[in-house]
Protein backbone atom coordinates (compact mmCIF):
# COMPACT_ATOMS: atom_id res chain seq x y z
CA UNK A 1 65.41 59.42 -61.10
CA UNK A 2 62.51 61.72 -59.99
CA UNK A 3 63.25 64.71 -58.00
CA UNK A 4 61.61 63.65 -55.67
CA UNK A 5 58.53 60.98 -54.61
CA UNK A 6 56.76 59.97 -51.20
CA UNK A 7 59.28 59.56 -48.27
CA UNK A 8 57.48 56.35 -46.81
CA UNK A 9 57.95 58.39 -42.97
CA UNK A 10 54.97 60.82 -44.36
CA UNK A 11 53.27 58.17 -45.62
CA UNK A 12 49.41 57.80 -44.18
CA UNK A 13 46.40 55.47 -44.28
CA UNK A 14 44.69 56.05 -47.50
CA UNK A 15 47.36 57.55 -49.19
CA UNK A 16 48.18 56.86 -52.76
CA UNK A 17 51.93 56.69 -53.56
CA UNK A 18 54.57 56.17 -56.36
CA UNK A 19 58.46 55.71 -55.82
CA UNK A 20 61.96 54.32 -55.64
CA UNK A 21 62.46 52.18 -52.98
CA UNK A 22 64.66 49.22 -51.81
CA UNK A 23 63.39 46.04 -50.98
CA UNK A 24 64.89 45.28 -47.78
CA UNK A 25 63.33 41.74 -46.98
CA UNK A 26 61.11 39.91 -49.64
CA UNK A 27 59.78 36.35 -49.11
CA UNK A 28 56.87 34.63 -51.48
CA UNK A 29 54.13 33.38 -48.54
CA UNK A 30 51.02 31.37 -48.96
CA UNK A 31 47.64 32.55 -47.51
CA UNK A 32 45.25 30.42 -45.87
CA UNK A 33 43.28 30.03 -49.21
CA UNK A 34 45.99 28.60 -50.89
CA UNK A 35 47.14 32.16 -52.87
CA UNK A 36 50.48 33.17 -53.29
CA UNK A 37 51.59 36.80 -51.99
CA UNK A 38 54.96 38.54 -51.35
CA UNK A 39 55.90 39.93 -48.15
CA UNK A 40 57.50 42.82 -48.09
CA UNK A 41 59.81 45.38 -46.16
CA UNK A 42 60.64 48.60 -48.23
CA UNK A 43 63.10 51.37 -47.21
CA UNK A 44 64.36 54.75 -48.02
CA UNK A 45 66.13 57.13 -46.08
CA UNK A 46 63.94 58.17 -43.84
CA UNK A 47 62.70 54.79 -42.76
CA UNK A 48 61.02 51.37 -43.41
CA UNK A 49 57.53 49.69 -44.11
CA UNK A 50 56.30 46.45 -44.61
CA UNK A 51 54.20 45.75 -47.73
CA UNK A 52 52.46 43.15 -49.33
CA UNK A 53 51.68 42.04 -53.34
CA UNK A 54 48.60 40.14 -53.57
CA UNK A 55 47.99 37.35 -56.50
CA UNK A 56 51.46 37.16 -57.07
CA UNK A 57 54.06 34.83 -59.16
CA UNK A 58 56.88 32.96 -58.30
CA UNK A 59 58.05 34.45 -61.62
CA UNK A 60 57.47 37.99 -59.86
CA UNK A 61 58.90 37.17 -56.91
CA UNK A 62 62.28 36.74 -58.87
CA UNK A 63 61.81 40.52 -59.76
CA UNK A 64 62.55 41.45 -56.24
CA UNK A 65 64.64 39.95 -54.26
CA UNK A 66 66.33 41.53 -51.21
CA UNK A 67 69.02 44.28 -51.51
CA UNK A 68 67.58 45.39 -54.79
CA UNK A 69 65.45 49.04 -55.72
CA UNK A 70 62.03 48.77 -57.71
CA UNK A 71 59.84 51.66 -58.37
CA UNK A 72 56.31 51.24 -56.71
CA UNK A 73 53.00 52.19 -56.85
CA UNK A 74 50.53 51.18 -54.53
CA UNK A 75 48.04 52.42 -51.39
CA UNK A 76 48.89 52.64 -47.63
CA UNK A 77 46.65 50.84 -45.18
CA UNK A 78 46.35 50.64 -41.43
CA UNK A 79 46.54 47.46 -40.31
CA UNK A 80 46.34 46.86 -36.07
CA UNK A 81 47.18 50.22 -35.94
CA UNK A 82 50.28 50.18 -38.22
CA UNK A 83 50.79 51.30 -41.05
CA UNK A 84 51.88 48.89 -44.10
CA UNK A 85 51.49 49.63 -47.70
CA UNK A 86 49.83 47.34 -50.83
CA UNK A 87 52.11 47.48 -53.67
CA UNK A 88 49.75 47.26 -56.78
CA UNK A 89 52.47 47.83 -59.30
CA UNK A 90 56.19 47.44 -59.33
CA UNK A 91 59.51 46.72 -61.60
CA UNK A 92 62.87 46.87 -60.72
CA UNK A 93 64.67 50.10 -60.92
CA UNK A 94 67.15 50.44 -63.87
CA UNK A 95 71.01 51.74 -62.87
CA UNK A 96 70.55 55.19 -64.01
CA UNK A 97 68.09 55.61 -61.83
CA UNK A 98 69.16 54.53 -58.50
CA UNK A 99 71.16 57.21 -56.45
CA UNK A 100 72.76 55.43 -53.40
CA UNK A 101 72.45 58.29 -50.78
CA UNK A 102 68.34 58.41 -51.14
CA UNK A 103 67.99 55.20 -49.61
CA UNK A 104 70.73 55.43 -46.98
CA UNK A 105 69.10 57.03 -43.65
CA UNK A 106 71.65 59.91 -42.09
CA UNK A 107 72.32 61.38 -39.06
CA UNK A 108 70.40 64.52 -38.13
CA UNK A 109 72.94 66.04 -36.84
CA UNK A 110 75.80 68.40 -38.84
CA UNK A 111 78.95 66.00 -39.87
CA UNK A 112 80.96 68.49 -39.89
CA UNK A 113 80.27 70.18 -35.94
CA UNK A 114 80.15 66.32 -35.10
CA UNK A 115 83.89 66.45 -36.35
CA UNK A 116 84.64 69.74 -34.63
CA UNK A 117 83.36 68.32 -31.10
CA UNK A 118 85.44 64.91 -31.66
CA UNK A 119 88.07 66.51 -31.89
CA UNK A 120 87.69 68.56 -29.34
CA UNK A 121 87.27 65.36 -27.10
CA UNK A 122 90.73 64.86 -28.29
CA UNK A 123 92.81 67.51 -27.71
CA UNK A 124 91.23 67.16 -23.75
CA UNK A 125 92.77 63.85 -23.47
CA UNK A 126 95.72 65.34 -20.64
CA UNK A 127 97.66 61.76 -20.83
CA UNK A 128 100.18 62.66 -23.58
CA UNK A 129 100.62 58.75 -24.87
CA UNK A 130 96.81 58.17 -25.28
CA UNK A 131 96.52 61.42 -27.00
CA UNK A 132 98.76 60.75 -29.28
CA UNK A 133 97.04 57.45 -29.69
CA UNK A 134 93.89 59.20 -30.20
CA UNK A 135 95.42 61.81 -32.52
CA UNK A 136 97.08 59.03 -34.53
CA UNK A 137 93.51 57.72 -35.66
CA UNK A 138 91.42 61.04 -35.72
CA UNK A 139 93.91 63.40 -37.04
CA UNK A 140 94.41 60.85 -39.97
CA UNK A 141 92.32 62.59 -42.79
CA UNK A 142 91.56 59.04 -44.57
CA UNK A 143 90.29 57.33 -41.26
CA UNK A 144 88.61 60.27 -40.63
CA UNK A 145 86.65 60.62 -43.81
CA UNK A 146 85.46 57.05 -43.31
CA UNK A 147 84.34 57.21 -39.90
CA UNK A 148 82.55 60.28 -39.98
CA UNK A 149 80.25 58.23 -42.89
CA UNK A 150 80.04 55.06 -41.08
CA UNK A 151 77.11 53.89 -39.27
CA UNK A 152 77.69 51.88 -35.78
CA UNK A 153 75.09 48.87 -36.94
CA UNK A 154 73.66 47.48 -39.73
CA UNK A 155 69.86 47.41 -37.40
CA UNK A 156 69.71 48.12 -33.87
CA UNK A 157 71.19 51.71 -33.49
CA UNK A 158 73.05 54.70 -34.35
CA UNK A 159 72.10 52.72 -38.07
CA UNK A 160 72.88 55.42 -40.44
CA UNK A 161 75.30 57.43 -42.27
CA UNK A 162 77.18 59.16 -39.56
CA UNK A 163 76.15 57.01 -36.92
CA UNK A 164 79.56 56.31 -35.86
CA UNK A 165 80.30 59.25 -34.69
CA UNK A 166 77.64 60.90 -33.53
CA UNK A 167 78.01 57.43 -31.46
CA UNK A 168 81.02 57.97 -30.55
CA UNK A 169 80.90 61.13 -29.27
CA UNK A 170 77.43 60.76 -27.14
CA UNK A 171 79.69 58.03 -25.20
CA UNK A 172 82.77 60.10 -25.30
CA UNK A 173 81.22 63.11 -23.40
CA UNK A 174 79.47 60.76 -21.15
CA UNK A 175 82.95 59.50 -20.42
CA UNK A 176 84.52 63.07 -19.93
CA UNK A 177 81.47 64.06 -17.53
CA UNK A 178 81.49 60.84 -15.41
CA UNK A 179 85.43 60.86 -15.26
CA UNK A 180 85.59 64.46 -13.58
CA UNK A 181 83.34 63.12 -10.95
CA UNK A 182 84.71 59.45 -10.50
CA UNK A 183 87.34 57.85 -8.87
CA UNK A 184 88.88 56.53 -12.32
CA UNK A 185 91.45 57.28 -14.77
CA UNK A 186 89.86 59.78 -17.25
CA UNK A 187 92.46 59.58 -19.69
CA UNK A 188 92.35 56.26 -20.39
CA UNK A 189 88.40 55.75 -19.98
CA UNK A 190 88.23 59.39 -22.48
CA UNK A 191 90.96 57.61 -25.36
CA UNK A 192 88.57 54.15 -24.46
CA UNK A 193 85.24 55.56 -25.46
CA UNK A 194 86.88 57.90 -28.53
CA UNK A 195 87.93 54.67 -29.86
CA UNK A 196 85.86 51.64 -28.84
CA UNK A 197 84.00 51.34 -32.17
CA UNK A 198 86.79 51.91 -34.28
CA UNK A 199 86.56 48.26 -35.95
CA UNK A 200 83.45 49.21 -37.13
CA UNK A 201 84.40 51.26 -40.34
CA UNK A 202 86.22 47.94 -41.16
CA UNK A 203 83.15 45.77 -39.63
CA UNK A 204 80.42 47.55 -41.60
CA UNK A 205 80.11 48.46 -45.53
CA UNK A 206 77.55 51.38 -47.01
CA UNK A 207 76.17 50.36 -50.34
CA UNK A 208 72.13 50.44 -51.51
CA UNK A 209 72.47 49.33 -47.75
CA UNK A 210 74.50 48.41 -44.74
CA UNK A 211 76.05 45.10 -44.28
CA UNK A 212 78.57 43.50 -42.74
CA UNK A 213 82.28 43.04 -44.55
CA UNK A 214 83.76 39.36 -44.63
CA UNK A 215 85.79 40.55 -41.78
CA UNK A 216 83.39 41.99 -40.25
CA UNK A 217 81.72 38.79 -40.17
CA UNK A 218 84.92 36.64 -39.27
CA UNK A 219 86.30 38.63 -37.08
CA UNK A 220 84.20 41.38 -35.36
CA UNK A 221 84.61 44.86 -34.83
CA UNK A 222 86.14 44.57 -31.00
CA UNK A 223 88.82 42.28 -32.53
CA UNK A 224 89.35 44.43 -35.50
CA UNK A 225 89.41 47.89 -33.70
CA UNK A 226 91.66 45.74 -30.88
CA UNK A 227 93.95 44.89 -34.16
CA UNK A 228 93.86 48.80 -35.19
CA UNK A 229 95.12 49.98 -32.06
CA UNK A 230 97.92 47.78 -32.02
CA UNK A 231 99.40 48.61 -35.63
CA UNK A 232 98.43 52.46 -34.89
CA UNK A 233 100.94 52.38 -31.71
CA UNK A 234 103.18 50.30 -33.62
CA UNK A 235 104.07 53.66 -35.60
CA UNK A 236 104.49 55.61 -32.18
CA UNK A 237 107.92 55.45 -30.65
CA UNK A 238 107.96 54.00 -27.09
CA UNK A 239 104.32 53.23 -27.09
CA UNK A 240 103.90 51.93 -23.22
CA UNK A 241 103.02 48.42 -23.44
CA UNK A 242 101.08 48.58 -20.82
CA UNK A 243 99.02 51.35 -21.29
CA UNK A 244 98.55 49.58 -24.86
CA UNK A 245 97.42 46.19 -22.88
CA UNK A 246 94.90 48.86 -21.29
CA UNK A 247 93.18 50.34 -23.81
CA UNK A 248 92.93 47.28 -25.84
CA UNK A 249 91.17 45.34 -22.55
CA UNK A 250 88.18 48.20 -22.69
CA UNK A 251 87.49 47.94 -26.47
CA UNK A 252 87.64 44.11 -26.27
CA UNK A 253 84.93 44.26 -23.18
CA UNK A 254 83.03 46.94 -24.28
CA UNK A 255 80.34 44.90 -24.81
CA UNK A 256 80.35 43.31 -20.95
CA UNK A 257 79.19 40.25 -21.43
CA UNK A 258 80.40 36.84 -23.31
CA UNK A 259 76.90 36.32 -24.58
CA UNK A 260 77.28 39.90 -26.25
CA UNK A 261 80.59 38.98 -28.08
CA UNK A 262 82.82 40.56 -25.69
CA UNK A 263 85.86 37.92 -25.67
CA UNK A 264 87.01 39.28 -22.29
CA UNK A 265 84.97 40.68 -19.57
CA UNK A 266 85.46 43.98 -17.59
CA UNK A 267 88.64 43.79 -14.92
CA UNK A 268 88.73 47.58 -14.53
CA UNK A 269 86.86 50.19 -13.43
CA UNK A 270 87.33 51.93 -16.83
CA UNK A 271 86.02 49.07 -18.35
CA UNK A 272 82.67 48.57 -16.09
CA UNK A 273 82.24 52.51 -17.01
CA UNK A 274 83.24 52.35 -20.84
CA UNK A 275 80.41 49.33 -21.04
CA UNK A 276 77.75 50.52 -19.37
CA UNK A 277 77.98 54.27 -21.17
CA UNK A 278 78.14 52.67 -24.77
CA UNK A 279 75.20 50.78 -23.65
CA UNK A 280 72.68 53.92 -22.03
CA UNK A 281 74.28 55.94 -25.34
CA UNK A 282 72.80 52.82 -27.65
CA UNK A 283 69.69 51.87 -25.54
CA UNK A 284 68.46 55.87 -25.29
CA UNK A 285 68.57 56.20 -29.32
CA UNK A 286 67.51 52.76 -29.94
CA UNK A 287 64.02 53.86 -27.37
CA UNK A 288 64.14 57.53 -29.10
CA UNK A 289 64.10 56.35 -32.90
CA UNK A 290 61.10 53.33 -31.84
CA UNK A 291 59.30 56.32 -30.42
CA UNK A 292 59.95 58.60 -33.68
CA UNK A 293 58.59 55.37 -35.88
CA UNK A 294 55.46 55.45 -34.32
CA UNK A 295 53.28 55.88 -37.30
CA UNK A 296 49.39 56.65 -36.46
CA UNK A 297 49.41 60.00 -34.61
CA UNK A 298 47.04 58.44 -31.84
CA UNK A 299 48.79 55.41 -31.36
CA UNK A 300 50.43 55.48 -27.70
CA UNK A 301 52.43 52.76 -27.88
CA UNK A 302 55.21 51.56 -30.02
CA UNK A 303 55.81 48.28 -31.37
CA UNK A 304 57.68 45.50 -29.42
CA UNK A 305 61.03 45.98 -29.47
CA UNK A 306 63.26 42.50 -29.24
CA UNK A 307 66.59 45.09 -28.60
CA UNK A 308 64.57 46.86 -25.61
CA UNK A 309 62.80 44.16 -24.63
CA UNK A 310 59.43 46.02 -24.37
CA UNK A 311 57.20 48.30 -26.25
CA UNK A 312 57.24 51.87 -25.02
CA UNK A 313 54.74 54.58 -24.16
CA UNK A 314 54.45 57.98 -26.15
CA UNK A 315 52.87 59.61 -24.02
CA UNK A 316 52.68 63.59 -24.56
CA UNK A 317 56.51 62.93 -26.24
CA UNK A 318 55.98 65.26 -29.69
CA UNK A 319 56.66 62.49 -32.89
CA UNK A 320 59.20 63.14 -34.40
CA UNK A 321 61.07 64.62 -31.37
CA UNK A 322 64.92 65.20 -32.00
């Protein structure tokens, strides 16, 4: 594999470009005139684009299904203000030349100073049961290992190598600030937010892409991390039931809502708090990283977002702002 080729974030109109990429979504579509053309969305680490092939096969649409790498060639265009690309050459990549981290986006932030500040969180947790809850997952150098590489979604946010945690800990500090100035119990709202994703490194696999697992899809992560919990204080003498019962209640309603998977819905105050912090931690990035794909340097707004519900408004906000 090259050194190194276009990364399709720096891409601009007129540019001329040659890569590796993974086809992310490919569909054969019919224009008006009766002409086949495949429809596109390419990725690499640093982002996405959609694309089109003009004049093309049914036979060449076989070369590129979703989930596979090609190496193309081709010209960006704006198109409404957006930029998409016209791939005038392809073929699929051959194994020796695919490397599995260049197409995997990653968090921008240091793993291992992520892993310092988690846990940090940790060790603060006063409440010597749900520490050692806490301890039993995170001082686990295995489970560790795999959560600091998982991302929290396959799409909507925190979608990338080390999402998870850097996840995890934007709701986990949240949790420590509000709790010092709230009439709750920190120590079980702190343990909640350290470990209401958990089910995800079992939710979630990290190939050419993210997808979900067959559990993953069976199950769900609130089950599964619900499930985790349950064999991890299994292994701890004397485990309080109750406090168990607890913790399990604010991963399982994490998400608030039935509509949102949540099986149960929030009875504590922990749980109204856990909720509504994974949700401002996961609707701030989600607005941040729309805002950061905003590809035309005069363009002011972004596009629709179904997650958000809107499309937002640059404004003076630098691209590419951290």
């Amino acid at each position: 594999m090259p050194e190194s080729w276009p990364s399709l974030i720096d891409l601009r109109d007129g540019d001329e470009f040659e890569g590796f990429y993974v086809v992310r979504e490919s569909s054969l579509q019919t224009t008006i005139n009766g002409r086949n053309y495949i429809r596109l969305f390419l990725a690499d680490a640093s982002g996405g684009v959609s694309g089109n092939i003009w004049d093309a096969s049914r036979d060449l649409f076989q070369l590129c299904p979703a989930g596979t790498v090609i190496k193309a060639q081709g010209v960006v265009e704006s198109y409404k203000g957006r930029i998409q690309v016209k791939v005038t050459r392809f073929r699929p990549a051959g194994a020796a030349e695919v490397e599995r981290d260049h197409f995997l986006p990653k968090s921008r932030r240091d793993a291992g100073i992520m892993r310092d500040e988690l846990l940090t969180l940790v060790k603060s947790v006063n409440d010597p049961d749900y520490r050692a809850l806490a301890e039993a997952f995170f001082h686990d150098p295995g489970f560790l290992d795999l959560f600091s590489r998982a991302p929290a979604a396959r799409e909507v946010h925190h979608a990338w190598v080390g999402g998870l945690l850097e996840h995890t800990l934007g709701v986990a500090a949240m949790a420590a600030g509000f709790a010092d100035r709230a009439r709750i119990n920190r120590d079980l709202l702190l343990a909640g937010a350290l470990l209401h994703d958990a089910g995800k490194i079992e939710e979630l696999t990290v190939g050419i892409g993210i997808d979900y697992s067959d559990r993953g899809k069976l199950l769900g992560h609130l089950y599964l991390g619900a499930e985790m919990l349950s064999r991890r204080a299994a292994a701890l003498p004397g485990f309080p039931a109750e406090k168990l019962m607890l913790l399990q209640h604010l991963i399982l309603s994490h998400h608030g809502r039935f509509e949102y998977g949540s099986p149960v819905l929030p009875k504590i105050p922990e749980a109204f708090a856990l909720h509504n912090l994974d949700n401002l931690d996961a609707k701030v990035e989600t607005a941040n990283r729309l805002l950061d794909a905003i590809p035309v340097p005069d363009t002011r707004w972004s596009d629709y977002s179904r997650q958000l519900e809107v499309s937002l408004f640059s404004g003076s906000r630098p691209r590419g702002n951290p």
